[in-house]
Protein backbone atom coordinates (compact mmCIF):
# COMPACT_ATOMS: atom_id res chain seq x y z
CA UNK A 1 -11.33 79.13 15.27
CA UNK A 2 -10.44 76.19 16.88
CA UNK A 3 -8.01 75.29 20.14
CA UNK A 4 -5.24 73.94 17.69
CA UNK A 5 -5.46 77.29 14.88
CA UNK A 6 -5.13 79.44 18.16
CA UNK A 7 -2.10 77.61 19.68
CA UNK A 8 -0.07 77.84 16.34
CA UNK A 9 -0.91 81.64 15.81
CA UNK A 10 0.11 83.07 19.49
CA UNK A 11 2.92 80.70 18.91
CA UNK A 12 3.70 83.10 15.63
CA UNK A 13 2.29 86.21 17.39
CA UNK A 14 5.38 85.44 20.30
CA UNK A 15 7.82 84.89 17.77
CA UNK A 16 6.86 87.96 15.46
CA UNK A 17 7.07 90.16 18.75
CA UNK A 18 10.63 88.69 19.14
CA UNK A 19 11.80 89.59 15.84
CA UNK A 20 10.83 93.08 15.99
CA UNK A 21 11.64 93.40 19.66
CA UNK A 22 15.23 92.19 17.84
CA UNK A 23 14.87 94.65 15.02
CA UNK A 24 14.52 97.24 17.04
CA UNK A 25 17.27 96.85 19.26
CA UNK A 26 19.65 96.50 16.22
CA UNK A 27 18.15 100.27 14.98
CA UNK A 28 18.83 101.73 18.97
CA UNK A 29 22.27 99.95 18.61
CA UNK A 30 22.90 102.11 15.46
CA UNK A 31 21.51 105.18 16.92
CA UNK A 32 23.67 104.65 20.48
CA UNK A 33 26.56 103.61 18.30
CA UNK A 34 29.23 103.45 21.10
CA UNK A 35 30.29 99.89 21.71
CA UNK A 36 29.69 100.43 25.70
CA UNK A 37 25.76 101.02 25.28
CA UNK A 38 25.43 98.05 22.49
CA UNK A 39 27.20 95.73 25.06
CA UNK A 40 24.42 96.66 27.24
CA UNK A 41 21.53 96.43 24.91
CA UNK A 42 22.90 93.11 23.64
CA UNK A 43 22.73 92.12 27.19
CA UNK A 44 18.78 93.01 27.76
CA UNK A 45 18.60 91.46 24.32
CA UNK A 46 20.20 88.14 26.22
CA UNK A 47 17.17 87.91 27.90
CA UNK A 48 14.86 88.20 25.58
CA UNK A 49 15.87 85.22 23.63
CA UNK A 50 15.18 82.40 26.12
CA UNK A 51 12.32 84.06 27.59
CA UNK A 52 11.00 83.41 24.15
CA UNK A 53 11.89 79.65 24.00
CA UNK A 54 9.79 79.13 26.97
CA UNK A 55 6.92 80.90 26.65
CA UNK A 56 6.58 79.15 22.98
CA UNK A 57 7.32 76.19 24.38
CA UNK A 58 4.86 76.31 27.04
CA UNK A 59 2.15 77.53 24.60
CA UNK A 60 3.26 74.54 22.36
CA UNK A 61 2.54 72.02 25.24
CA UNK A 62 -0.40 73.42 26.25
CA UNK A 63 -1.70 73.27 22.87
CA UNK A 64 -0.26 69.71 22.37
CA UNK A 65 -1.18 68.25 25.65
CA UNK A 66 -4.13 66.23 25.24
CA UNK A 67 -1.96 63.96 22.38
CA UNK A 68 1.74 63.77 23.99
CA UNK A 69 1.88 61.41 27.23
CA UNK A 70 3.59 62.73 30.36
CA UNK A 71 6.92 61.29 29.50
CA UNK A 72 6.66 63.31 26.32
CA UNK A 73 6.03 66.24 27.75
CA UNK A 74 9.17 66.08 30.44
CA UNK A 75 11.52 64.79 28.02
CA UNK A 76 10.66 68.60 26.65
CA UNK A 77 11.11 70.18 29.34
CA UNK A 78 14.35 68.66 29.92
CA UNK A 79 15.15 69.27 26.45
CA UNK A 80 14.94 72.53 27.09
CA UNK A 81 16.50 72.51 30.17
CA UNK A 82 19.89 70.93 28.59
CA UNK A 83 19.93 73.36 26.21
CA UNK A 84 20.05 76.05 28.68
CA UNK A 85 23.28 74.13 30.94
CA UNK A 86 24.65 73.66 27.79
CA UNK A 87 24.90 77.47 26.57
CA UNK A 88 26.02 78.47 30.14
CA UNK A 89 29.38 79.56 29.99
């Protein structure tokens, strides 16, 4: 299996774990089902999400390094970056 077949599949294998991670909190949130304890399981769940958008991201760059230039790659970084100032409330 080569670099580029290995790069797209732990980019799935991150994203996968993400959604069930998701699934399952929804399931715990039905089980808890008192508003108080979903807050705070939405809350962990808060974390989870962006955590996600960089590790992908960085496995993404890695994977596409040796074809982007260096301007590429920080204009993705601060892509991601302004998406992050731009959610803060």
């Amino acid at each position: 299996m080569d670099f580029e077949s290995r790069t797209i599949r732990v980019m799935a294998a991150l994203r996968f774990l993400s959604s069930a991670v998701e699934c399952a909190a929804a399931v715990y949130i039905l089980r808890l089902f008192r508003i108080e304890d979903a807050l705070r399981v939405n809350a962990v769940l808060g974390l989870v999400g962006p955590t996600v958008l960089i590790l992908v991201t960085l496995v993404g760059l890695v994977g596409a390094a040796e074809r982007l230039s260096v301007e590429r790659i920080v204009l993705v970084f601060v892509a991601v970056l302004l998406i992050f100032l731009a959610t803060r409330r």
